[in-house]
PDB file of N, CA and C in Angstrom:
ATOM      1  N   UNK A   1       0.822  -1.199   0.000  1.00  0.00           N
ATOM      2  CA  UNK A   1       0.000   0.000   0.000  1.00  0.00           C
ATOM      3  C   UNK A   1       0.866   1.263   0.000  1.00  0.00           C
ATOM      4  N   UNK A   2       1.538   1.304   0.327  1.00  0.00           N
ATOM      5  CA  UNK A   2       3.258   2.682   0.598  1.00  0.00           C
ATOM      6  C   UNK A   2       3.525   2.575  -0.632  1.00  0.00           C
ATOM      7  N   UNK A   3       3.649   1.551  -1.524  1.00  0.00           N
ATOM      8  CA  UNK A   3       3.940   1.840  -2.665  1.00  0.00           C
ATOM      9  C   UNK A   3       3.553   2.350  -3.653  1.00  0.00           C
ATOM     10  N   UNK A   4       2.267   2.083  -3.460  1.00  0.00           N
ATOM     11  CA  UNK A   4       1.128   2.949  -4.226  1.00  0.00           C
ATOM     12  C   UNK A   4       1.150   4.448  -4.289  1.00  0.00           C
ATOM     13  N   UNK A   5       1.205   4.746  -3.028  1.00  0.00           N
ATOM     14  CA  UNK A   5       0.543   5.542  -2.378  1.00  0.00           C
ATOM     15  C   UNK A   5       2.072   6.603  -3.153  1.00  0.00           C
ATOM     16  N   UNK A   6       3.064   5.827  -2.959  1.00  0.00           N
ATOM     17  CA  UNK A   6       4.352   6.871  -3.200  1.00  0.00           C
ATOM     18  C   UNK A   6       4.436   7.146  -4.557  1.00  0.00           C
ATOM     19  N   UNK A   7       3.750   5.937  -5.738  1.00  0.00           N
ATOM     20  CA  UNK A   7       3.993   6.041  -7.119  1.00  0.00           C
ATOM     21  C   UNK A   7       2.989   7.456  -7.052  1.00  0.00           C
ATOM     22  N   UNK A   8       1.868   7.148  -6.248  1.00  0.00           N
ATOM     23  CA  UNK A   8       0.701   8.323  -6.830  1.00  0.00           C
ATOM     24  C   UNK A   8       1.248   9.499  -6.480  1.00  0.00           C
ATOM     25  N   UNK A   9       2.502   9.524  -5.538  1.00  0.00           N
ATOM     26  CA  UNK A   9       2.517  11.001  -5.404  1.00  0.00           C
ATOM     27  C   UNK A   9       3.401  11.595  -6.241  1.00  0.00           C
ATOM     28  N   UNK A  10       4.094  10.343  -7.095  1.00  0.00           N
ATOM     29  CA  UNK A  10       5.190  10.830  -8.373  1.00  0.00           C
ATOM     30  C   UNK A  10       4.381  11.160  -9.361  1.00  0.00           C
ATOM     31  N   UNK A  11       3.112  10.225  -9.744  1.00  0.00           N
ATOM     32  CA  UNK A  11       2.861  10.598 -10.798  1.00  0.00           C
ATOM     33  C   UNK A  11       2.323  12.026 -10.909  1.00  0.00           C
ATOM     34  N   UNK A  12       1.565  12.303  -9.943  1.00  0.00           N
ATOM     35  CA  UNK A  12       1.062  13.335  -9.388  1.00  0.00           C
ATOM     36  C   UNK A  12       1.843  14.513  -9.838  1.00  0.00           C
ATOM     37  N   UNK A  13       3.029  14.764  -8.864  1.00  0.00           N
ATOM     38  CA  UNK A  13       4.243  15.398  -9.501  1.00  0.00           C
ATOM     39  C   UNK A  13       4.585  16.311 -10.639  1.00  0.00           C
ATOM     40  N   UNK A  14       4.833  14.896 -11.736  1.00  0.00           N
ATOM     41  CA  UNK A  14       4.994  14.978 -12.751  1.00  0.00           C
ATOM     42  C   UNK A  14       3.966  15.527 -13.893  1.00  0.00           C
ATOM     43  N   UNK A  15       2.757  15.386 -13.367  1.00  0.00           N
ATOM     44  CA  UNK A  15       1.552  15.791 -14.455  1.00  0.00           C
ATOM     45  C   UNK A  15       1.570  17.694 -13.485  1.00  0.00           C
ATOM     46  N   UNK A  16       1.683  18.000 -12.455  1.00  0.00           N
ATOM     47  CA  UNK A  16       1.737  19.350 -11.941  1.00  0.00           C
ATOM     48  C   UNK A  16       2.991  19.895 -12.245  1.00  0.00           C
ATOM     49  N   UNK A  17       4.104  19.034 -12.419  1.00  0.00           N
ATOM     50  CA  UNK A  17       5.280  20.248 -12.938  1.00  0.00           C
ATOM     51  C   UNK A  17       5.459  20.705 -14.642  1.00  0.00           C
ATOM     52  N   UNK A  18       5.111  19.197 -15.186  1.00  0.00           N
ATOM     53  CA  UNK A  18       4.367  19.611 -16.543  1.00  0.00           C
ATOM     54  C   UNK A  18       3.376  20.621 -16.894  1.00  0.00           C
ATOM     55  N   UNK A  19       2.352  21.172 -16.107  1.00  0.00           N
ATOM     56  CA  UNK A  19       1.493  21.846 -16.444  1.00  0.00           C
ATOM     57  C   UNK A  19       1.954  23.279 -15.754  1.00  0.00           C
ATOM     58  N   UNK A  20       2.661  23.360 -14.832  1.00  0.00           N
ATOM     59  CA  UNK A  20       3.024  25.010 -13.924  1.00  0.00           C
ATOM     60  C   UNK A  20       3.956  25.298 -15.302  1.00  0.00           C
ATOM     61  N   UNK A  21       5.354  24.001 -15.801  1.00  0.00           N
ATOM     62  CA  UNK A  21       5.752  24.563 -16.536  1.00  0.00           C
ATOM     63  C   UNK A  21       5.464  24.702 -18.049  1.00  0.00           C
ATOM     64  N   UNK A  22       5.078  24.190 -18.845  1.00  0.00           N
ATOM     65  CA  UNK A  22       4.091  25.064 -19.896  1.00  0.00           C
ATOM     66  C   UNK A  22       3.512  26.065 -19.776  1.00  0.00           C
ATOM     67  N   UNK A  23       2.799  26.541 -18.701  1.00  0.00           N
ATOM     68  CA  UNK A  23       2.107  27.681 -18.353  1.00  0.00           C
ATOM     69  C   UNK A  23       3.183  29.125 -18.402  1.00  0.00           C
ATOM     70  N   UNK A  24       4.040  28.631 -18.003  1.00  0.00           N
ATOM     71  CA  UNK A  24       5.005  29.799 -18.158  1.00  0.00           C
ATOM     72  C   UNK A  24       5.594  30.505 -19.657  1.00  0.00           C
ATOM     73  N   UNK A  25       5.677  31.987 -19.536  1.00  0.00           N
ATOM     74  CA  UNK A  25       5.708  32.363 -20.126  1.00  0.00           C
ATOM     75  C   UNK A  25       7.471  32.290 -20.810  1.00  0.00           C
ATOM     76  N   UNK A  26       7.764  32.654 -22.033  1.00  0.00           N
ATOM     77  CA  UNK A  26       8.807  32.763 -22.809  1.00  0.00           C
ATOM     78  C   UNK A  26       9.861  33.907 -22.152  1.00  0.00           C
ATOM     79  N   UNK A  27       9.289  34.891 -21.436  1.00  0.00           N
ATOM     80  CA  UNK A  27      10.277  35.776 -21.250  1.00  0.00           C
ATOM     81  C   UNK A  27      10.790  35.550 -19.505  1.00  0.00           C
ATOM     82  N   UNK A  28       9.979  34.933 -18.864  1.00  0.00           N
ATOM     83  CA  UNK A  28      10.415  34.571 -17.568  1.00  0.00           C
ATOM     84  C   UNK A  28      10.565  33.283 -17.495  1.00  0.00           C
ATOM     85  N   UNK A  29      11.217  32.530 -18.508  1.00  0.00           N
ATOM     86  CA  UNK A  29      11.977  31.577 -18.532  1.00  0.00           C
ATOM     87  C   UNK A  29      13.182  31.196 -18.584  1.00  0.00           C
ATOM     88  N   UNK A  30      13.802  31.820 -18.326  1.00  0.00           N
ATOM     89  CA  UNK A  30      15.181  31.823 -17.835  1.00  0.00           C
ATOM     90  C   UNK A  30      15.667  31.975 -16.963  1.00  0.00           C
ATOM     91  N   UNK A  31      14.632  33.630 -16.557  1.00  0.00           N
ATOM     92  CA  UNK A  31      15.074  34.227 -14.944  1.00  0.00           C
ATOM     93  C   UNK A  31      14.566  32.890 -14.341  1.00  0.00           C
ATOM     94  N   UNK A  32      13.751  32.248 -14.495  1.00  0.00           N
ATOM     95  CA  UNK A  32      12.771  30.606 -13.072  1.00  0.00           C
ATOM     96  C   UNK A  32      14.224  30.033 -13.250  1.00  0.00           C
ATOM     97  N   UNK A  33      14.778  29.595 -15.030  1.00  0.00           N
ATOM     98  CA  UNK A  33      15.909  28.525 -15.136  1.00  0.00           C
ATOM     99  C   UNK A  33      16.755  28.952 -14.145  1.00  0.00           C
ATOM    100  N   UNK A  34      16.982  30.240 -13.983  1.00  0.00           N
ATOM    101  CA  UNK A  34      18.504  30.933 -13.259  1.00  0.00           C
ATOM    102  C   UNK A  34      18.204  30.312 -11.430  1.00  0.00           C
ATOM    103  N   UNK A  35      17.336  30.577 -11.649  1.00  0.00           N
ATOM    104  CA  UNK A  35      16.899  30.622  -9.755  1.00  0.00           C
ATOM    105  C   UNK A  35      16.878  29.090  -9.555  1.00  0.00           C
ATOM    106  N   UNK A  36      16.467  28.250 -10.391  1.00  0.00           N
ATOM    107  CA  UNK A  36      16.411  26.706  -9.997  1.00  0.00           C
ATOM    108  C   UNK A  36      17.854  26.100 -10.041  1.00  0.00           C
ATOM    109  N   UNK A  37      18.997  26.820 -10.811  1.00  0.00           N
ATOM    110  CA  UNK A  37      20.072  26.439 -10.359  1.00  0.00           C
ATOM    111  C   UNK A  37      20.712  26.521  -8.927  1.00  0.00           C
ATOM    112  N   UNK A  38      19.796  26.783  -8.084  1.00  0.00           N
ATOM    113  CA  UNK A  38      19.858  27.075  -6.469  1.00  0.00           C
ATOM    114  C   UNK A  38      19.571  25.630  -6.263  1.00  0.00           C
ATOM    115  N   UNK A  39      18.718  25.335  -6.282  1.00  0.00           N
ATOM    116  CA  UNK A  39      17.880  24.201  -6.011  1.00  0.00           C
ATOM    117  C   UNK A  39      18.809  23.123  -6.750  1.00  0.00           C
ATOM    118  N   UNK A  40      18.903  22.599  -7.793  1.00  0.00           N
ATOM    119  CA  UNK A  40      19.630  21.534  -8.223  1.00  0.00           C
ATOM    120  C   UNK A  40      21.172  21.796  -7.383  1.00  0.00           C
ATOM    121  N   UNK A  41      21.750  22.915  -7.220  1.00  0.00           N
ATOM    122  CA  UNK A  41      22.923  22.978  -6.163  1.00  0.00           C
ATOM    123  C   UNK A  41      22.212  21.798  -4.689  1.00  0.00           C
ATOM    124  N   UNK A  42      21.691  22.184  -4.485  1.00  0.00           N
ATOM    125  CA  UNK A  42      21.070  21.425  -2.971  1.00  0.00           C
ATOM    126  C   UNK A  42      20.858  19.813  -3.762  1.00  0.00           C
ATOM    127  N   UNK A  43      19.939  20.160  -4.458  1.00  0.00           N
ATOM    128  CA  UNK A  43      20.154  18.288  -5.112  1.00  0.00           C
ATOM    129  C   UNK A  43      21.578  17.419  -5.534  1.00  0.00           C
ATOM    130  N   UNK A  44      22.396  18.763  -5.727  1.00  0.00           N
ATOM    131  CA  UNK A  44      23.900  17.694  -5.445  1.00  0.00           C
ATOM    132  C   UNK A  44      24.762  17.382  -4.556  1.00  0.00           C
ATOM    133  N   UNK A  45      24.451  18.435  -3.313  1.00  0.00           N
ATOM    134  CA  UNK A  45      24.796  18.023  -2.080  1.00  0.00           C
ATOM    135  C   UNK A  45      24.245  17.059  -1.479  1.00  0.00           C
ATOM    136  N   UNK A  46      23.097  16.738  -1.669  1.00  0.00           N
ATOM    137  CA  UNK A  46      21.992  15.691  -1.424  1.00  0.00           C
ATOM    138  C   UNK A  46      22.794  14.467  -1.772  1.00  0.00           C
ATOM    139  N   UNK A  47      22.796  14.435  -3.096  1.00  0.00           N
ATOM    140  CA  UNK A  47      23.107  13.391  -3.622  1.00  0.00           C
ATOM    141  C   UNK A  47      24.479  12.970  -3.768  1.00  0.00           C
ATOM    142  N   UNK A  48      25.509  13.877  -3.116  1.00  0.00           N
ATOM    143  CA  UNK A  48      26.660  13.631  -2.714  1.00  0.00           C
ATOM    144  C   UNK A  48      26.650  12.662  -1.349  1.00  0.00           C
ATOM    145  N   UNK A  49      25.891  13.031  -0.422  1.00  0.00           N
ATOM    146  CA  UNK A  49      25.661  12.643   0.824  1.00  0.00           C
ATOM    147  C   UNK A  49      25.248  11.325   0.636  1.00  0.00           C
ATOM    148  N   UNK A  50      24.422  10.752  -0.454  1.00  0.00           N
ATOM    149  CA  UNK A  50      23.476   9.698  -0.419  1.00  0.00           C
ATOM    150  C   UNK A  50      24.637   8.748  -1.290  1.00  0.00           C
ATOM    151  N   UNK A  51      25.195   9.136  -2.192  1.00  0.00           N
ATOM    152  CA  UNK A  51      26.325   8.595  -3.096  1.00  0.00           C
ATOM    153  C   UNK A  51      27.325   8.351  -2.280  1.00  0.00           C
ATOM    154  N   UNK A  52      27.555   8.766  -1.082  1.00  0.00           N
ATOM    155  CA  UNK A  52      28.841   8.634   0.007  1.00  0.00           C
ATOM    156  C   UNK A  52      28.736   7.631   1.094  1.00  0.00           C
ATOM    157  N   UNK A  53      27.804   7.195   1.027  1.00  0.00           N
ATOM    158  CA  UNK A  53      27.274   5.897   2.036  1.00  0.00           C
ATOM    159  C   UNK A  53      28.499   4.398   1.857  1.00  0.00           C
ATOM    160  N   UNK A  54      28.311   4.089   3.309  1.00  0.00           N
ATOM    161  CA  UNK A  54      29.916   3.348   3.403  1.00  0.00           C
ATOM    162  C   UNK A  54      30.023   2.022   2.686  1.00  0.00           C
ATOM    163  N   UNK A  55      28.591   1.575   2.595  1.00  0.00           N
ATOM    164  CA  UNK A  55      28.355   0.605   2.083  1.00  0.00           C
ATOM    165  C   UNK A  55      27.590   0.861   0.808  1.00  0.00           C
ATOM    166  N   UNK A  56      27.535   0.074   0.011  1.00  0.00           N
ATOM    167  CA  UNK A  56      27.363  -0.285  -1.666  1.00  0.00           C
ATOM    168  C   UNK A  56      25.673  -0.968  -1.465  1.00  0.00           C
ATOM    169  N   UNK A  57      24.739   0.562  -2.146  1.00  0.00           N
ATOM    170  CA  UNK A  57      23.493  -0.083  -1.961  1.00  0.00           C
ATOM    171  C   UNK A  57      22.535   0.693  -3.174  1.00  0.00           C
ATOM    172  N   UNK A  58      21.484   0.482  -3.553  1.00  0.00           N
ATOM    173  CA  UNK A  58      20.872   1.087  -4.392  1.00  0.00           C
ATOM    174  C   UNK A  58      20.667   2.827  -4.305  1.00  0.00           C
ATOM    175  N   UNK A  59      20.799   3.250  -2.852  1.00  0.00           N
ATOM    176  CA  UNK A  59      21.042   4.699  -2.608  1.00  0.00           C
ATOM    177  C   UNK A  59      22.485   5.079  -3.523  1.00  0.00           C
ATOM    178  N   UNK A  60      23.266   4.327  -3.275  1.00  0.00           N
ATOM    179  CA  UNK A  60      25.025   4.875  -3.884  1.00  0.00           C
ATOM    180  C   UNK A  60      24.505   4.892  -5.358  1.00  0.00           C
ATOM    181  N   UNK A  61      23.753   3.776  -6.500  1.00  0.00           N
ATOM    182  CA  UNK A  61      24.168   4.450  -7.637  1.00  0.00           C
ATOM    183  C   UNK A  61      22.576   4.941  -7.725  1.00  0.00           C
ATOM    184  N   UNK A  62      21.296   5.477  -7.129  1.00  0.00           N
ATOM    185  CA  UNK A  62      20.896   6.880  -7.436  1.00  0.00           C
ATOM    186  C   UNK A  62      21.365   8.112  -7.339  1.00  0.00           C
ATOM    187  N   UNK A  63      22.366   7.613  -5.701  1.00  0.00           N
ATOM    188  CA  UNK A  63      23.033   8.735  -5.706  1.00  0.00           C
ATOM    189  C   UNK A  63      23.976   9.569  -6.677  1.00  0.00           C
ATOM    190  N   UNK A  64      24.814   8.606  -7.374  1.00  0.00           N
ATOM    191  CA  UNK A  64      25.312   9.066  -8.767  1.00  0.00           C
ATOM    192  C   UNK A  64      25.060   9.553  -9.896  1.00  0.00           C
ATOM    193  N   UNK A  65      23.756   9.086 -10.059  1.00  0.00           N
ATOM    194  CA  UNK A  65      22.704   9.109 -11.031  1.00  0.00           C
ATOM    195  C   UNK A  65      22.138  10.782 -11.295  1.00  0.00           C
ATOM    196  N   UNK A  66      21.717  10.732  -9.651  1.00  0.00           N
ATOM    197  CA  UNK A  66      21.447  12.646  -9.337  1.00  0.00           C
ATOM    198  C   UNK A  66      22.021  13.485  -9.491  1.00  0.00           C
ATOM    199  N   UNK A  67      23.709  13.125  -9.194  1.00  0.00           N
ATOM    200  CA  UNK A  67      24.584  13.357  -9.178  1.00  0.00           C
ATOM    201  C   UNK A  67      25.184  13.966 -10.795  1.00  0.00           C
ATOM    202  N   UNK A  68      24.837  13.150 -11.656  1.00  0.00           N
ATOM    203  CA  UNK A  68      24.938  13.253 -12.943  1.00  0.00           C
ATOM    204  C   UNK A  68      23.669  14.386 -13.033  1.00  0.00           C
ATOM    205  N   UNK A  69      22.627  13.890 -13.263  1.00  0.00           N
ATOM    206  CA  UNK A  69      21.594  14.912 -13.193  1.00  0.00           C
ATOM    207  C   UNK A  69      21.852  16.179 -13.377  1.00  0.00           C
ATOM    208  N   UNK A  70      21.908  16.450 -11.660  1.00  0.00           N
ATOM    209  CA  UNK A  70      21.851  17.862 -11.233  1.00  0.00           C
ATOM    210  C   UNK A  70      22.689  18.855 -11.871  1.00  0.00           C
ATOM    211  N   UNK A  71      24.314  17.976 -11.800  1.00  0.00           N
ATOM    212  CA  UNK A  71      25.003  18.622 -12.557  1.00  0.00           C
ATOM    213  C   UNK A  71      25.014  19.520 -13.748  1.00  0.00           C
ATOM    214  N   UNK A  72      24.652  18.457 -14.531  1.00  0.00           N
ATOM    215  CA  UNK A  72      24.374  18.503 -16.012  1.00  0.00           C
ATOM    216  C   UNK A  72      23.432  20.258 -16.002  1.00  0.00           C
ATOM    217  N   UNK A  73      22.347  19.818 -15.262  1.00  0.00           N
ATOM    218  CA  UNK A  73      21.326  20.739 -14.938  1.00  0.00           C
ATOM    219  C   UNK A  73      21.440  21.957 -14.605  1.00  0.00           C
ATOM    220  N   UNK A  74      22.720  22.303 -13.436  1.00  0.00           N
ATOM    221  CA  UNK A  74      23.386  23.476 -13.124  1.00  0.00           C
ATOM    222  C   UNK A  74      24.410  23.729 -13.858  1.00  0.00           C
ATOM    223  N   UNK A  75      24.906  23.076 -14.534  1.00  0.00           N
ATOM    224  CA  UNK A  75      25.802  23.618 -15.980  1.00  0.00           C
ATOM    225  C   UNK A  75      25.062  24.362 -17.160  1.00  0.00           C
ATOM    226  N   UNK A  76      23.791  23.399 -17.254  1.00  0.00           N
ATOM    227  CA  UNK A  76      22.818  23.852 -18.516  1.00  0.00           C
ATOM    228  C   UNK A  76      22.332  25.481 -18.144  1.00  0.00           C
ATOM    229  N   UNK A  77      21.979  25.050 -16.697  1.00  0.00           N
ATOM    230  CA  UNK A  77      21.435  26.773 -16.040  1.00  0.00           C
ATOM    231  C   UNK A  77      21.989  27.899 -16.649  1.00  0.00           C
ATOM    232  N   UNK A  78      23.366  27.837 -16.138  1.00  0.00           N
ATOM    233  CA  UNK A  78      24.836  29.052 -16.386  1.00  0.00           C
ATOM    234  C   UNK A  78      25.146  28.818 -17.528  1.00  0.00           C
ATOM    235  N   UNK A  79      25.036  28.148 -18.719  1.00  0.00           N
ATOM    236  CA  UNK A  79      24.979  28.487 -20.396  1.00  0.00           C
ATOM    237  C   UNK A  79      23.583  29.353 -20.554  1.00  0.00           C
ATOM    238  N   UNK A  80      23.044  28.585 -20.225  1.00  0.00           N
ATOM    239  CA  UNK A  80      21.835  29.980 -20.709  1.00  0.00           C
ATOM    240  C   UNK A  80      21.837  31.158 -20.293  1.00  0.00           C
ATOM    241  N   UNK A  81      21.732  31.276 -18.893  1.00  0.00           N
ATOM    242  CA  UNK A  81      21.697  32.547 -17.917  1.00  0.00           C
ATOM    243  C   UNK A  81      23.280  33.293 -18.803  1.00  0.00           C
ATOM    244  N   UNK A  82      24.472  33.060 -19.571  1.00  0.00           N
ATOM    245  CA  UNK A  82      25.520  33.484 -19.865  1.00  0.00           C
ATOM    246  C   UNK A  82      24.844  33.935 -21.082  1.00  0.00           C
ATOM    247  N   UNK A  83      24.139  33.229 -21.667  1.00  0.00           N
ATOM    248  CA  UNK A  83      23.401  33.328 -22.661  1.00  0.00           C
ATOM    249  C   UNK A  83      22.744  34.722 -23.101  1.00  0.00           C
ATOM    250  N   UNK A  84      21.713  34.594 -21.782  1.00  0.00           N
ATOM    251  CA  UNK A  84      20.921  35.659 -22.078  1.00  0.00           C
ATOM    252  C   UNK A  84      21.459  36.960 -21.569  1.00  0.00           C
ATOM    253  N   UNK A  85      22.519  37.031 -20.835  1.00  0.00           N
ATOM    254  CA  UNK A  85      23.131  38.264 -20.142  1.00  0.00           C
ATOM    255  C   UNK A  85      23.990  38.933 -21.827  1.00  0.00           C
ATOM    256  N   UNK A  86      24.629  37.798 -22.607  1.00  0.00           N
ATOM    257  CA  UNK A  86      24.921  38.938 -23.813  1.00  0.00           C
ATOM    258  C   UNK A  86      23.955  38.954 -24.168  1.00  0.00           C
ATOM    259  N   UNK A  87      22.810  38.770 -23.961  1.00  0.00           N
ATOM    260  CA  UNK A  87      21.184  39.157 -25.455  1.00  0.00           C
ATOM    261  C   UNK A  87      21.478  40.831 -24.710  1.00  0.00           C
ATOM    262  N   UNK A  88      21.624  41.025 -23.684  1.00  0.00           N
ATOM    263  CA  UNK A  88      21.418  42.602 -23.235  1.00  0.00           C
ATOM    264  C   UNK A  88      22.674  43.367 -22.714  1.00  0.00           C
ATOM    265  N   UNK A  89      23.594  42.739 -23.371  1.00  0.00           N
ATOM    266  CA  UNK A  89      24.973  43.933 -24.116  1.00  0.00           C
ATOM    267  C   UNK A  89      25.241  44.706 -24.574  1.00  0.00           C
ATOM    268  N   UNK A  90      25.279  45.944 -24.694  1.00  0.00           N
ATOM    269  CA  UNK A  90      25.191  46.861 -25.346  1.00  0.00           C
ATOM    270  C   UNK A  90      26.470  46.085 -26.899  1.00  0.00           C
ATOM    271  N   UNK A  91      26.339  46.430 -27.657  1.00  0.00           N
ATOM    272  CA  UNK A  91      27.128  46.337 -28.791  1.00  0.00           C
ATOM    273  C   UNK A  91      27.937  47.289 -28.995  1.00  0.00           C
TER     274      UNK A  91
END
């Protein structure tokens, strides 16, 4: 029954972050991207912590996994956000 109960709150999730994000508009999409690179920072400390466990268990390679993730994610952030800071350069 926990299992259920936990899938429903993923799926759940996933159909509400799909829909907040479509809803958003084109020009405050970057400034949200910029600010969620806060947040994926915390998801790799997270997942540093969970990847660091002494023993070898299905936490260690999600933890890597996130790990990969987040990264990726807070790299992607700071190309864009670099991105859009020359769109408003003077020339």
């Amino acid at each position: 029954m926990e299992l259920l109960m936990l899938i429903y709150v993923f799926v759940l999730a996933i159909f509400v972050g799909f829909e907040l994000i479509t809803k958003v508009p084109p020009t405050l999409h970057t400034p949200l991207m910029s600010g969620s690179n806060a947040i994926s920072g915390i998801t790799v400390v997270g997942a540093i912590l969970s990847a660091g466990m002494e023993d070898f268990t299905i936490s260690t390679i999600l933890g890597v996994i996130a790990i990969v993730f987040a990264t990726i994610n807070v790299v992607g952030g700071f190309v864009v956000t670099d991105r859009m800071l020359k769109m408003f350069k003077k020339r």
